[in-house]
Protein backbone atom coordinates (compact mmCIF):
# COMPACT_ATOMS: atom_id res chain seq x y z
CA UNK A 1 102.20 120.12 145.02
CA UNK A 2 103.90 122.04 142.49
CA UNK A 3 107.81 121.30 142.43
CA UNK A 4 110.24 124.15 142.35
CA UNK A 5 112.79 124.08 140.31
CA UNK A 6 116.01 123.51 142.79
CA UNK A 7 113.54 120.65 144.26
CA UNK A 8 113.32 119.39 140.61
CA UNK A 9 117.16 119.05 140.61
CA UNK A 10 117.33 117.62 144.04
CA UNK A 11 114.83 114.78 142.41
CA UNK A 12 117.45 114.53 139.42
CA UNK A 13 119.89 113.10 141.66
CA UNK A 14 117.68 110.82 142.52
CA UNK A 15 117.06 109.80 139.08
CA UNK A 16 120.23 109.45 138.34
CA UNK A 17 120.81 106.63 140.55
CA UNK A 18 119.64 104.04 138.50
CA UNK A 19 121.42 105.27 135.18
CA UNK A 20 124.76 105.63 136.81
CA UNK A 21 123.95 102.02 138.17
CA UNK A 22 123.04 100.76 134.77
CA UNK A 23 125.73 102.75 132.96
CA UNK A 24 128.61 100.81 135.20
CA UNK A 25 127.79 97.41 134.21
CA UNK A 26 127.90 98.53 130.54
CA UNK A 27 129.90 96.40 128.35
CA UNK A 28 130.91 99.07 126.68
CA UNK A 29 134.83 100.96 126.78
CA UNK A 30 133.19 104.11 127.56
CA UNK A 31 130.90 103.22 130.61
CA UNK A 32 133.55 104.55 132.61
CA UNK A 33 133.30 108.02 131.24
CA UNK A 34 129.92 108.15 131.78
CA UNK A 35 129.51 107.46 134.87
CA UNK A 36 132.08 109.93 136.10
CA UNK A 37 129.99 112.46 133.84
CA UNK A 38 126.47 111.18 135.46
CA UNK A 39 128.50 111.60 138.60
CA UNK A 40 129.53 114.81 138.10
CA UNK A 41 126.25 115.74 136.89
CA UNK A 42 125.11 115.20 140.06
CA UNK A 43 127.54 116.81 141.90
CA UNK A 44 126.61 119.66 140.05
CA UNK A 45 122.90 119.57 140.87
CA UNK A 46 123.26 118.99 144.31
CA UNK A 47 125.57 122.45 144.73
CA UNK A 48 123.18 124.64 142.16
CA UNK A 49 119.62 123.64 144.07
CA UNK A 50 121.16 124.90 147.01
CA UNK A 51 122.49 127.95 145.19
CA UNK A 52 119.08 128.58 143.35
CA UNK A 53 116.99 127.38 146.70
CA UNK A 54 118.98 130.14 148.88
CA UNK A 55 119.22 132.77 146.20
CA UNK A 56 115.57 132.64 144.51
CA UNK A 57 114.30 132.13 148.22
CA UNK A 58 112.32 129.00 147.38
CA UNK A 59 113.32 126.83 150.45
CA UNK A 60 111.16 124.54 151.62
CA UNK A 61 110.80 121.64 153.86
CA UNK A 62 110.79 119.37 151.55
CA UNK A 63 113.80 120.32 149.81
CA UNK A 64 115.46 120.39 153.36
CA UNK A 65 114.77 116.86 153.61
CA UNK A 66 115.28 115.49 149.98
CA UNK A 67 118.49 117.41 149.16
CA UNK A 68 120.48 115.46 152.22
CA UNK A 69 118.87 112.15 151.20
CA UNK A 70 119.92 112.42 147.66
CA UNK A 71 123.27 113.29 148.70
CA UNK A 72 123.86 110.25 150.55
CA UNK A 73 121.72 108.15 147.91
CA UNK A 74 123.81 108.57 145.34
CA UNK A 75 126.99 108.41 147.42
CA UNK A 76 126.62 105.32 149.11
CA UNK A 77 125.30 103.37 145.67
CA UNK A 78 128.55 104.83 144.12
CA UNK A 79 130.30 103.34 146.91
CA UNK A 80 128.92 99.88 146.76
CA UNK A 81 129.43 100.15 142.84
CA UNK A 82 133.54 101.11 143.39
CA UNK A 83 134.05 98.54 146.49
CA UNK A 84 133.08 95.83 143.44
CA UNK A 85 135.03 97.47 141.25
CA UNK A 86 137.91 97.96 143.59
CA UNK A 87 137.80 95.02 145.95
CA UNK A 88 140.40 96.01 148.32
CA UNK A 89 140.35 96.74 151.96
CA UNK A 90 141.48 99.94 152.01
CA UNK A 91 138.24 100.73 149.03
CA UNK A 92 136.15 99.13 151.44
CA UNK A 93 136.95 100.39 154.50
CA UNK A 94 136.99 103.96 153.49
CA UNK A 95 133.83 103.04 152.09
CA UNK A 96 132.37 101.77 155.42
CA UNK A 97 133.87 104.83 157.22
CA UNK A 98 131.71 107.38 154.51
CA UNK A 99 128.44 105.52 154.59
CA UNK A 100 128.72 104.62 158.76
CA UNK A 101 129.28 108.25 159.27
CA UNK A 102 126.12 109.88 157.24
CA UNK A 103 124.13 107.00 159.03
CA UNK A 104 125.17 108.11 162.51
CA UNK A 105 125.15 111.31 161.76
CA UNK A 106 121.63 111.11 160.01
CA UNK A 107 119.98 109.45 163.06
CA UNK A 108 122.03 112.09 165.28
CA UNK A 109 120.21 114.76 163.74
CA UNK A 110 116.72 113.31 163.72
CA UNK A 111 117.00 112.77 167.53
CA UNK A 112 118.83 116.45 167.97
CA UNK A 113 115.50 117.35 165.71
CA UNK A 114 113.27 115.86 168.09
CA UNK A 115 114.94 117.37 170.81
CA UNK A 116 114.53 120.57 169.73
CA UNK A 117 117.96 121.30 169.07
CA UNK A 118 118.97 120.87 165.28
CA UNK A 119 121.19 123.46 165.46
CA UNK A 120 123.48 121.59 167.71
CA UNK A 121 124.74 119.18 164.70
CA UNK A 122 124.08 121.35 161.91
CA UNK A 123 126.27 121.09 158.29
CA UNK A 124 129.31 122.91 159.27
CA UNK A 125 132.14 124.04 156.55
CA UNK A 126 134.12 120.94 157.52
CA UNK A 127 131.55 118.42 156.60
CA UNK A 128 131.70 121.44 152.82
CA UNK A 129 135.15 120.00 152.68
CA UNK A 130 134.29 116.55 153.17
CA UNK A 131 131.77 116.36 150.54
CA UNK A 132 134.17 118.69 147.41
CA UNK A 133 136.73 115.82 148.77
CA UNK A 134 134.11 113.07 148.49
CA UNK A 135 132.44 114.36 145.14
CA UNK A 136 136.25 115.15 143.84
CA UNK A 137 137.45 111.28 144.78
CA UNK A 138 134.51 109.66 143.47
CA UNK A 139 134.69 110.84 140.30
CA UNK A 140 137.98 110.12 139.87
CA UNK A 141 137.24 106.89 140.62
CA UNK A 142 134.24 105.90 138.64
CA UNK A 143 136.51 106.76 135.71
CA UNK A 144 139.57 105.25 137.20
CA UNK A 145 141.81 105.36 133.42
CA UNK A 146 144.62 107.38 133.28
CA UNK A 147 144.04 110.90 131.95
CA UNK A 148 147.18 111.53 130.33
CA UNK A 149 149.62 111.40 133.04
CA UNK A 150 147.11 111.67 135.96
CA UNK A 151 146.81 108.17 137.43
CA UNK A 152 143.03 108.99 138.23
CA UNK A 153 142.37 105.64 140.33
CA UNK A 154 145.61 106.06 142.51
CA UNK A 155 144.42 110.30 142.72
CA UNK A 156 140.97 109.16 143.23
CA UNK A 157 141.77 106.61 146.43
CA UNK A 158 144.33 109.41 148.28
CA UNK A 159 141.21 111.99 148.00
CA UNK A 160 138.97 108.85 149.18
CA UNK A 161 141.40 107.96 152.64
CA UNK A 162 141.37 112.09 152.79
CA UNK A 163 137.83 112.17 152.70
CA UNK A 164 137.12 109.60 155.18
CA UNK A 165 140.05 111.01 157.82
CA UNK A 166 137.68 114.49 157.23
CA UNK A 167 134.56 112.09 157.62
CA UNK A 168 135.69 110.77 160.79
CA UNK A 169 137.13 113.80 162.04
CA UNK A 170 133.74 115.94 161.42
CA UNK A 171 131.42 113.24 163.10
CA UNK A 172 133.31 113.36 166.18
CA UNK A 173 133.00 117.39 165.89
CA UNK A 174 129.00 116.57 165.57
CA UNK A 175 129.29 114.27 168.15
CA UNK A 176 131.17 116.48 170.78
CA UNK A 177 128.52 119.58 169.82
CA UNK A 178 125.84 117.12 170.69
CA UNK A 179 127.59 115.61 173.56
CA UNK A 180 126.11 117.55 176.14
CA UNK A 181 122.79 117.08 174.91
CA UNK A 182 123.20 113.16 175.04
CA UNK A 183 124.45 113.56 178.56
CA UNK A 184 121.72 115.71 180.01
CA UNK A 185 119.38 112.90 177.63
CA UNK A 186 120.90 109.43 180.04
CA UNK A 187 123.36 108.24 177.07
């Protein structure tokens, strides 16, 4: 199978993972840099194989099922990385809130996809918001020094409890689209 290339930048998020993972235990005074940067990086991939995907018409399948995958891939290890890093409960619990959410929501849509009705919990512009608030927060946080006089940790966990609130908010907007569904289904 010959990759495209917005599938090839899907698969760079994935390969990614293990550098930003490697990159954070660095001994080194920069590692925090860098992994906002490899973060970042992957933010940008994951909005420009869309972009290319929709625009150069190579959609496929495959992509459909990578691209959502990678996203939460390299979310949820960034997570895990920061509730180390920031061992508090309000780190973890927002983290818990993000990664519980694309797990219910992920086996919401298989079973809506098995049902025949996908379109019932498909990406809406709230769960767009989520994810700039998400992407925004995390990066922020992987670097977590002050930038001048942005206190980028503090910045970094207001966007995070934002995020969450509009993580929480659009999982009970998939899960009122798909309530009907679940009803007619015995649930």
């Amino acid at each position: 199978m010959l990759l495209k290339l917005p599938t090839l930048l899907t698969l760079t998020r994935i390969f990614l993972i293990p550098l930003l993972v490697g990159t954070f235990y660095l001994p080194v005074s920069w590692s925090n840099l860098a992994c906002a940067i490899i973060f970042g990086l992957a933010g940008i991939t994951d909005w420009l194989d869309g972009h290319l995907a929709r625009r150069w018409q190579q959609t496929s399948a495959f992509g459909a099922f990578l691209d959502p995958v990678a996203d939460k891939l390299i979310v949820a290890v960034s997570l895990v990385l920061l509730v180390q890093a920031i061992p508090t409960p309000g780190m973890a619990i927002a983290a818990a809130v993000i990664v519980g959410r694309e797990i219910t929501i992920s086996a919401l849509r298989e079973w809506m996809a098995q049902l025949g009705k996908q379109g019932n919990v498909a990406v809406n512009r709230l769960g767009k918001w989520k994810t700039t608030m998400q992407m925004i927060a995390l990066i922020l946080l992987l670097y977590r020094k002050p930038l001048g006089p942005l206190p980028t940790l503090e910045a970094g966990l207001v966007l995070l409890f934002i995020a969450a609130g509009l993580t929480l908010w659009s999982m009970v907007v998939y899960l009122v689209a798909a309530w009907p569904i679940l009803k007619r289904q015995g649930a």
